[in-house]
C-alpha atoms as a PDB file:
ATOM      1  CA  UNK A   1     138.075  50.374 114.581  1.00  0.00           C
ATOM      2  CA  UNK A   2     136.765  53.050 111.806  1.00  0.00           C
ATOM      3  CA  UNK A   3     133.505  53.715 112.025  1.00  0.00           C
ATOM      4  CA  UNK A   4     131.503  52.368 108.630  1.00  0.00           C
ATOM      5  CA  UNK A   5     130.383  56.019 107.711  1.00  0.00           C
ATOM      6  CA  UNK A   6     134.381  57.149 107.320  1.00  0.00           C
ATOM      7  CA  UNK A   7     135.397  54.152 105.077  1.00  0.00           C
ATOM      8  CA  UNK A   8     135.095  55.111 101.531  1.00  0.00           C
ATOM      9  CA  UNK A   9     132.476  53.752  99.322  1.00  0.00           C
ATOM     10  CA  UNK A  10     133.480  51.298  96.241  1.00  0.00           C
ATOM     11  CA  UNK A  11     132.458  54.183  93.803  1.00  0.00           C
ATOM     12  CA  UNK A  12     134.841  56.479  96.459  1.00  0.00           C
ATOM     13  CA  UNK A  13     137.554  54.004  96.156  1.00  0.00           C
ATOM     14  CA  UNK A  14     137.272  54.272  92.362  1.00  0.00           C
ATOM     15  CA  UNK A  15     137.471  57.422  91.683  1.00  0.00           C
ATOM     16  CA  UNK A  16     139.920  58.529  94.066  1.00  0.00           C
ATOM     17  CA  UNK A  17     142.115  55.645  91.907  1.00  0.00           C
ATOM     18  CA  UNK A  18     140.652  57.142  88.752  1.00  0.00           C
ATOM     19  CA  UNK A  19     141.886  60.362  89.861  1.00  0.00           C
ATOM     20  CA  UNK A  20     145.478  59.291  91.109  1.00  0.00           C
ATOM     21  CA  UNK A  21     146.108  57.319  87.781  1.00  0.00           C
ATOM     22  CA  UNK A  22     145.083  60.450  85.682  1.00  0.00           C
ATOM     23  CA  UNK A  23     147.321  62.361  87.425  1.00  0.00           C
ATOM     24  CA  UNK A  24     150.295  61.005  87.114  1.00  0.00           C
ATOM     25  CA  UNK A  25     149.844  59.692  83.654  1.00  0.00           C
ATOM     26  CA  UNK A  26     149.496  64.144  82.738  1.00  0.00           C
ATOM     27  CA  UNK A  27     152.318  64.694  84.706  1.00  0.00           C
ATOM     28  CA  UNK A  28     154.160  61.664  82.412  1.00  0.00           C
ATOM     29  CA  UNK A  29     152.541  62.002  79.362  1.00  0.00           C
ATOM     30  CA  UNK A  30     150.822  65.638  78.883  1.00  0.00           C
ATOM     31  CA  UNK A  31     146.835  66.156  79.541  1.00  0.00           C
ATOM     32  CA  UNK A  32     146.755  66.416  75.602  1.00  0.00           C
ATOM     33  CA  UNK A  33     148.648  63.230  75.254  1.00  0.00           C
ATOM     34  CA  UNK A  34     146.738  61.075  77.625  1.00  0.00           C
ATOM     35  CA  UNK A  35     143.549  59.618  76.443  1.00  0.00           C
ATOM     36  CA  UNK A  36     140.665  58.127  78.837  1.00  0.00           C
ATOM     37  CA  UNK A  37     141.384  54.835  77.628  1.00  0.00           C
ATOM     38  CA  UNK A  38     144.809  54.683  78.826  1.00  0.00           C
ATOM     39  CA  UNK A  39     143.808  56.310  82.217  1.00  0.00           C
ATOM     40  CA  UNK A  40     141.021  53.551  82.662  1.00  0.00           C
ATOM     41  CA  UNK A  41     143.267  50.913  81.136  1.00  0.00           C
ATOM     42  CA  UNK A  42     146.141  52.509  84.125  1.00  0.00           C
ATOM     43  CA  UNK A  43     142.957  52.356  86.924  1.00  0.00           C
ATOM     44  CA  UNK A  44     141.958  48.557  86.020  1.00  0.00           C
ATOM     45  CA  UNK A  45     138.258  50.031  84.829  1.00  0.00           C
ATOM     46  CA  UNK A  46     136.523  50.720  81.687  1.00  0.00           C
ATOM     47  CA  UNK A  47     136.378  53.579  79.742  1.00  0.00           C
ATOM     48  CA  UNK A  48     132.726  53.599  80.567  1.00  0.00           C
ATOM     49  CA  UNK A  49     133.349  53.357  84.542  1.00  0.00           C
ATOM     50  CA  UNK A  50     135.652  55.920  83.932  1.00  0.00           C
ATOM     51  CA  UNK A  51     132.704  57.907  82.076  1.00  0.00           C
ATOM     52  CA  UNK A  52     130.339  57.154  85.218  1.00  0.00           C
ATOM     53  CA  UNK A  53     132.659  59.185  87.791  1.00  0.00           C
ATOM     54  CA  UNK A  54     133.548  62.189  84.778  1.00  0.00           C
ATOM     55  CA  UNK A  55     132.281  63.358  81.852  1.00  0.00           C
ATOM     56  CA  UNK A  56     135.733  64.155  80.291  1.00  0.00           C
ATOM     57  CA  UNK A  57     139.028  64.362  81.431  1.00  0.00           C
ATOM     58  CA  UNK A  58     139.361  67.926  82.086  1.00  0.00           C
ATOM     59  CA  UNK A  59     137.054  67.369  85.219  1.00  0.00           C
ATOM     60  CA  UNK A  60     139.452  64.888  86.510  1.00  0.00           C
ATOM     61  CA  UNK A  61     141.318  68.399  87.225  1.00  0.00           C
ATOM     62  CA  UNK A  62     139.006  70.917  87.485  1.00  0.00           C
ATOM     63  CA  UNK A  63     136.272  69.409  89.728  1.00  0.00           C
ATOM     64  CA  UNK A  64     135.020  72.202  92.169  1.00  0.00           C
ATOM     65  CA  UNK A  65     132.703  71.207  94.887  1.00  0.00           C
ATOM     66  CA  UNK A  66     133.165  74.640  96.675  1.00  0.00           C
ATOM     67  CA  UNK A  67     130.811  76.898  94.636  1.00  0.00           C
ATOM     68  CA  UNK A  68     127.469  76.067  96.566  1.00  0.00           C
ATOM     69  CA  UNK A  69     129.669  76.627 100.085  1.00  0.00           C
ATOM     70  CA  UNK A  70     130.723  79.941  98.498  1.00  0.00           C
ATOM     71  CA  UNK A  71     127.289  81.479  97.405  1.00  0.00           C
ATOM     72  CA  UNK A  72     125.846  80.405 100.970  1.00  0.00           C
ATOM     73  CA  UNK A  73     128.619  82.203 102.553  1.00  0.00           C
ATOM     74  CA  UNK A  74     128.326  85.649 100.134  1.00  0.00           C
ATOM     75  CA  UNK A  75     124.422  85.493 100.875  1.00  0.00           C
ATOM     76  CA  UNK A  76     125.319  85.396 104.969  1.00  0.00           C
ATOM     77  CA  UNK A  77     127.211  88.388 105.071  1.00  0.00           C
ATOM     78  CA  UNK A  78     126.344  91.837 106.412  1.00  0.00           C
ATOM     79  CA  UNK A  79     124.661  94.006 103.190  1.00  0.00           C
ATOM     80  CA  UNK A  80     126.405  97.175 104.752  1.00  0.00           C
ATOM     81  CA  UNK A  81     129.797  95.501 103.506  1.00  0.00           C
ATOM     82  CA  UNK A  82     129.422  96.574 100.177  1.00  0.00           C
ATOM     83  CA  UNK A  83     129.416  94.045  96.783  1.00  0.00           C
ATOM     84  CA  UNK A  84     133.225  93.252  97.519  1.00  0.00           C
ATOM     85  CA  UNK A  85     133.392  93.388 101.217  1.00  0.00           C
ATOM     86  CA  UNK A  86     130.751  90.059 101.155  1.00  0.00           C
ATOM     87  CA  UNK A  87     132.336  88.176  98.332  1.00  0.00           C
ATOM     88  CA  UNK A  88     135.685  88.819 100.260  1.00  0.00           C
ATOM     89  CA  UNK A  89     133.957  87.693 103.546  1.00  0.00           C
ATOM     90  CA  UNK A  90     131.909  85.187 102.022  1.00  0.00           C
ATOM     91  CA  UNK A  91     135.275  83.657 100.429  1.00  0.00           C
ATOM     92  CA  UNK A  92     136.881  83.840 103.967  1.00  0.00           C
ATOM     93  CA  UNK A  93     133.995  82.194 105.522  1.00  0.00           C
ATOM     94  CA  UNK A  94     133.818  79.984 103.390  1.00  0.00           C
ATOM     95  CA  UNK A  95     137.147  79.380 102.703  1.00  0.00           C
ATOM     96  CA  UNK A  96     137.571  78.480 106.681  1.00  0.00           C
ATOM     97  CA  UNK A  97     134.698  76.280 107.215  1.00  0.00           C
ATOM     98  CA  UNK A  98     136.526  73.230 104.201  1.00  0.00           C
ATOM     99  CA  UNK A  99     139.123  71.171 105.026  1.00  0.00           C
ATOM    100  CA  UNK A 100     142.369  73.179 103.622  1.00  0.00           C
ATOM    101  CA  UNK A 101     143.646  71.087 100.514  1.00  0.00           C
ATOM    102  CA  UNK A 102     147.179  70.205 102.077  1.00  0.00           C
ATOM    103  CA  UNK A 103     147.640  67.011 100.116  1.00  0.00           C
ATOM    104  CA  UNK A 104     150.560  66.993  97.876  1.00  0.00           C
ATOM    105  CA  UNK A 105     148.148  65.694  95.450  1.00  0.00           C
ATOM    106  CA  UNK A 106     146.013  68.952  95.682  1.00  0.00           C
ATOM    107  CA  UNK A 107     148.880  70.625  94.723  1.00  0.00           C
ATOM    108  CA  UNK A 108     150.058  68.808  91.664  1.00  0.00           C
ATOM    109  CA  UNK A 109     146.325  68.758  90.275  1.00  0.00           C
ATOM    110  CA  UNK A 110     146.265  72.600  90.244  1.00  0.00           C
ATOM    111  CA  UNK A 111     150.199  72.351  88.943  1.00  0.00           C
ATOM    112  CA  UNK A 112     148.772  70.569  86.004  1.00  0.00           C
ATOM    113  CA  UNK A 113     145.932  73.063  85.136  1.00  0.00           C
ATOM    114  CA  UNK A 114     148.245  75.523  85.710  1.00  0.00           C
ATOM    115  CA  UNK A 115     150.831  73.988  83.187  1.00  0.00           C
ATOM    116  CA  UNK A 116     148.068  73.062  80.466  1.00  0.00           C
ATOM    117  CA  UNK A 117     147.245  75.753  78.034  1.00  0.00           C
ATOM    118  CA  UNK A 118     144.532  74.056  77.128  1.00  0.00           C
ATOM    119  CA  UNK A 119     142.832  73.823  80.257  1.00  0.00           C
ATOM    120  CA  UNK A 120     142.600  77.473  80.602  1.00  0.00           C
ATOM    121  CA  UNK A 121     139.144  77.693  79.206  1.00  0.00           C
ATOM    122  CA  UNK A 122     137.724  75.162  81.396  1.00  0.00           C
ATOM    123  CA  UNK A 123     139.222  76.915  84.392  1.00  0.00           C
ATOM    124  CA  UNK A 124     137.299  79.991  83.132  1.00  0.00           C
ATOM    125  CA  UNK A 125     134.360  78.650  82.497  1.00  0.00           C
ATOM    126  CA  UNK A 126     134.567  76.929  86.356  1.00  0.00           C
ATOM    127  CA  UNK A 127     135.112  80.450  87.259  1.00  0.00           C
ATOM    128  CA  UNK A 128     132.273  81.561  85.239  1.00  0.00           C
ATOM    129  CA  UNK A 129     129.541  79.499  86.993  1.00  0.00           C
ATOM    130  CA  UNK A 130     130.914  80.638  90.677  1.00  0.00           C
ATOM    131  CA  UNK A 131     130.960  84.130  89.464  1.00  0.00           C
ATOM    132  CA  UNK A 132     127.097  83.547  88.015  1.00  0.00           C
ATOM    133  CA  UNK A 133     126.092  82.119  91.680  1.00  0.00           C
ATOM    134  CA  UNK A 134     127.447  85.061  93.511  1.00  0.00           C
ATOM    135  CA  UNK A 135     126.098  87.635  91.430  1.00  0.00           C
ATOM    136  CA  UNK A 136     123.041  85.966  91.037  1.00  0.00           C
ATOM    137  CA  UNK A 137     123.150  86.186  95.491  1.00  0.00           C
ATOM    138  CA  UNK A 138     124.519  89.765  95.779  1.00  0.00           C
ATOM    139  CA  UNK A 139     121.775  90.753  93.460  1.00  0.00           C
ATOM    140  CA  UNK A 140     118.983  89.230  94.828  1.00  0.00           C
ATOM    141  CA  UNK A 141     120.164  91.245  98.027  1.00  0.00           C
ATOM    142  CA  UNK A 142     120.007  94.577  96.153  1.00  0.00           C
ATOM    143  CA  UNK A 143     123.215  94.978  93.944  1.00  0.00           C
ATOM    144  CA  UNK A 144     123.129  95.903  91.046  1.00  0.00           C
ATOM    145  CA  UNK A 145     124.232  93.949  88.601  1.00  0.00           C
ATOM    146  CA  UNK A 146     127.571  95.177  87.168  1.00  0.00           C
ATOM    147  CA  UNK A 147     129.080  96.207  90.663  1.00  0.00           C
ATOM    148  CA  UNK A 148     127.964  92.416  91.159  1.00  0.00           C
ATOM    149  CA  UNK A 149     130.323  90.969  88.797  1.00  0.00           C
ATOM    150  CA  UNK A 150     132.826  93.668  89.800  1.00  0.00           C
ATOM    151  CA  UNK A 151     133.103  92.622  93.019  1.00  0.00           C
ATOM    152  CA  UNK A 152     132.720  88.677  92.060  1.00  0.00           C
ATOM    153  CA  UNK A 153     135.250  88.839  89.422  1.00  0.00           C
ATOM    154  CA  UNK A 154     137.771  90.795  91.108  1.00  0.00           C
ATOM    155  CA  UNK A 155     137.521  88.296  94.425  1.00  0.00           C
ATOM    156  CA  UNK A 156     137.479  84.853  92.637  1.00  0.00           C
ATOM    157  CA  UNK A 157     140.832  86.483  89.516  1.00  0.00           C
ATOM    158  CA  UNK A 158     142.471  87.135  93.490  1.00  0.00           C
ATOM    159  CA  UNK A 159     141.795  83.330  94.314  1.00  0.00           C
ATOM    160  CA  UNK A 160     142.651  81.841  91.295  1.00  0.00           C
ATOM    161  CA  UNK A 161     146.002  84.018  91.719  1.00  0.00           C
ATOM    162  CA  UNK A 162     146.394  82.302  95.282  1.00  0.00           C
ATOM    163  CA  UNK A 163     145.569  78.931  93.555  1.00  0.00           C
ATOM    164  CA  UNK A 164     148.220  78.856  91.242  1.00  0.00           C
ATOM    165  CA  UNK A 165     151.040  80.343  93.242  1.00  0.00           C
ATOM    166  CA  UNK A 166     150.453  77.830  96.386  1.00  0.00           C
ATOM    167  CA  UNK A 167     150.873  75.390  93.244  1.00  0.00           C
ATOM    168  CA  UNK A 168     154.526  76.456  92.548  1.00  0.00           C
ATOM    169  CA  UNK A 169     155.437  76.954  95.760  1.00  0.00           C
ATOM    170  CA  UNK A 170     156.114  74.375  97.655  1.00  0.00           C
ATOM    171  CA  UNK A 171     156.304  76.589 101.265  1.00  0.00           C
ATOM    172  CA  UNK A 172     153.483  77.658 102.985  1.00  0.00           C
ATOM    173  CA  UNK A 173     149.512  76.505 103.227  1.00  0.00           C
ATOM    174  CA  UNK A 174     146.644  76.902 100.736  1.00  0.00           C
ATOM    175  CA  UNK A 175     145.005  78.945 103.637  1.00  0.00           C
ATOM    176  CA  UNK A 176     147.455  81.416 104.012  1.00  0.00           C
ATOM    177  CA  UNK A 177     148.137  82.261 100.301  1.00  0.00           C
ATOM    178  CA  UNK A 178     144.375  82.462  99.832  1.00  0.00           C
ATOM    179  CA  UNK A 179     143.935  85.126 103.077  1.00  0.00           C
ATOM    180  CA  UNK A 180     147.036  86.845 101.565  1.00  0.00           C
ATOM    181  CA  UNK A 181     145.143  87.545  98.523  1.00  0.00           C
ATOM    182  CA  UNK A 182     141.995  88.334  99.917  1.00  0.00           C
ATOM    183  CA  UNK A 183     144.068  90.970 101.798  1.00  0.00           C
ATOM    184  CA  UNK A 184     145.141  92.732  98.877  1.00  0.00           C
ATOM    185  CA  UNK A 185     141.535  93.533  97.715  1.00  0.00           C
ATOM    186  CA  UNK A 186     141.268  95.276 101.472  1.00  0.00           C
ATOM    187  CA  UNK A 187     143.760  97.048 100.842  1.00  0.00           C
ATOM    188  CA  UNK A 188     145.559  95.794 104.001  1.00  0.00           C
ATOM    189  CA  UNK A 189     148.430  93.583 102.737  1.00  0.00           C
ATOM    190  CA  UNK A 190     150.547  93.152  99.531  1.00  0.00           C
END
């Protein structure tokens, strides 16, 4: 028997489908060519449920629930590692304390960014506000500001790099392409 707090909610249940349906109507259609509508009408909801779960359907892609786990991590590591040796542990930490993304879903969801122009913005700006919260940590710890973003920027361009090439290739984990690219900023791997 599952135990009532691991069976997913209604609202779960409805968004996971939500998500699913959205999915592969991009992959059939094109993000551009899809419209809410038709991804509700796919799901067997409203455009309004649909509206209840996301605000648009970019987020049906880009959701990130991994920024808060990321700052905490930055703001737990050693000052005496330098701007970009915590972001780079911080990420690792962090990184290793989530469930790795090994559904094939995953995967296609950051194919589709990856293969929508259009999208490229709203990966930035997801970016932007988990670059904002680690800056905002490393300077409250003493950094100043531009070293900061430095060392945010440079750690968060190496896992958006990891990101996308787990997404085209279908060998190997999430975790391993993401500790290979952390690796490169330490100068230990290439």
């Amino acid at each position: 028997m599952v135990p009532t707090s691991q069976i997913p909610s209604k609202r779960e249940r409805t968004r996971a489908r939500l998500q699913q349906v959205a999915l592969d109507l991009f992959e059939r259609e094109g993000f551009e060519a899809t419209t809410v509508a038709e991804i509700a009408e796919a799901a067997g909801v409203t455009p309004m449920t649909f509206f209840r779960h996301f605000p648009n359907k970019a987020q049906v892609l880009l959701e990130d629930p991994y920024d808060p786990v990321i700052a905490a991590a930055v703001a737990r590591q050693a000052i005496d590692l330098g701007p970009l040796g915590r972001v780079t542990a911080g990420v690792r930490e962090a990184w290793a304390s989530l469930p790795e993304p090994t559904s094939e879903f995953q995967r296609r969801r950051i194919r589709a960014v990856a293969a929508t122009p259009s999208l490229g913005g709203a990966m930035q700006a997801n970016s932007v506000a988990t670059e904002e919260l680690i800056v905002d940590q490393l300077v409250a710890d003493g950094t100043d500001r531009l070293g900061a973003r430095a060392a945010a920027a440079a750690v968060l361009a190496a896992l958006t790099a990891a990101l996308l090439e787990w997404s085209r290739d279908d060998v190997g984990s999430i975790g391993d392409a993401v500790v290979r690219a952390l690796s490169v900023l330490e100068g230990s791997s290439g």
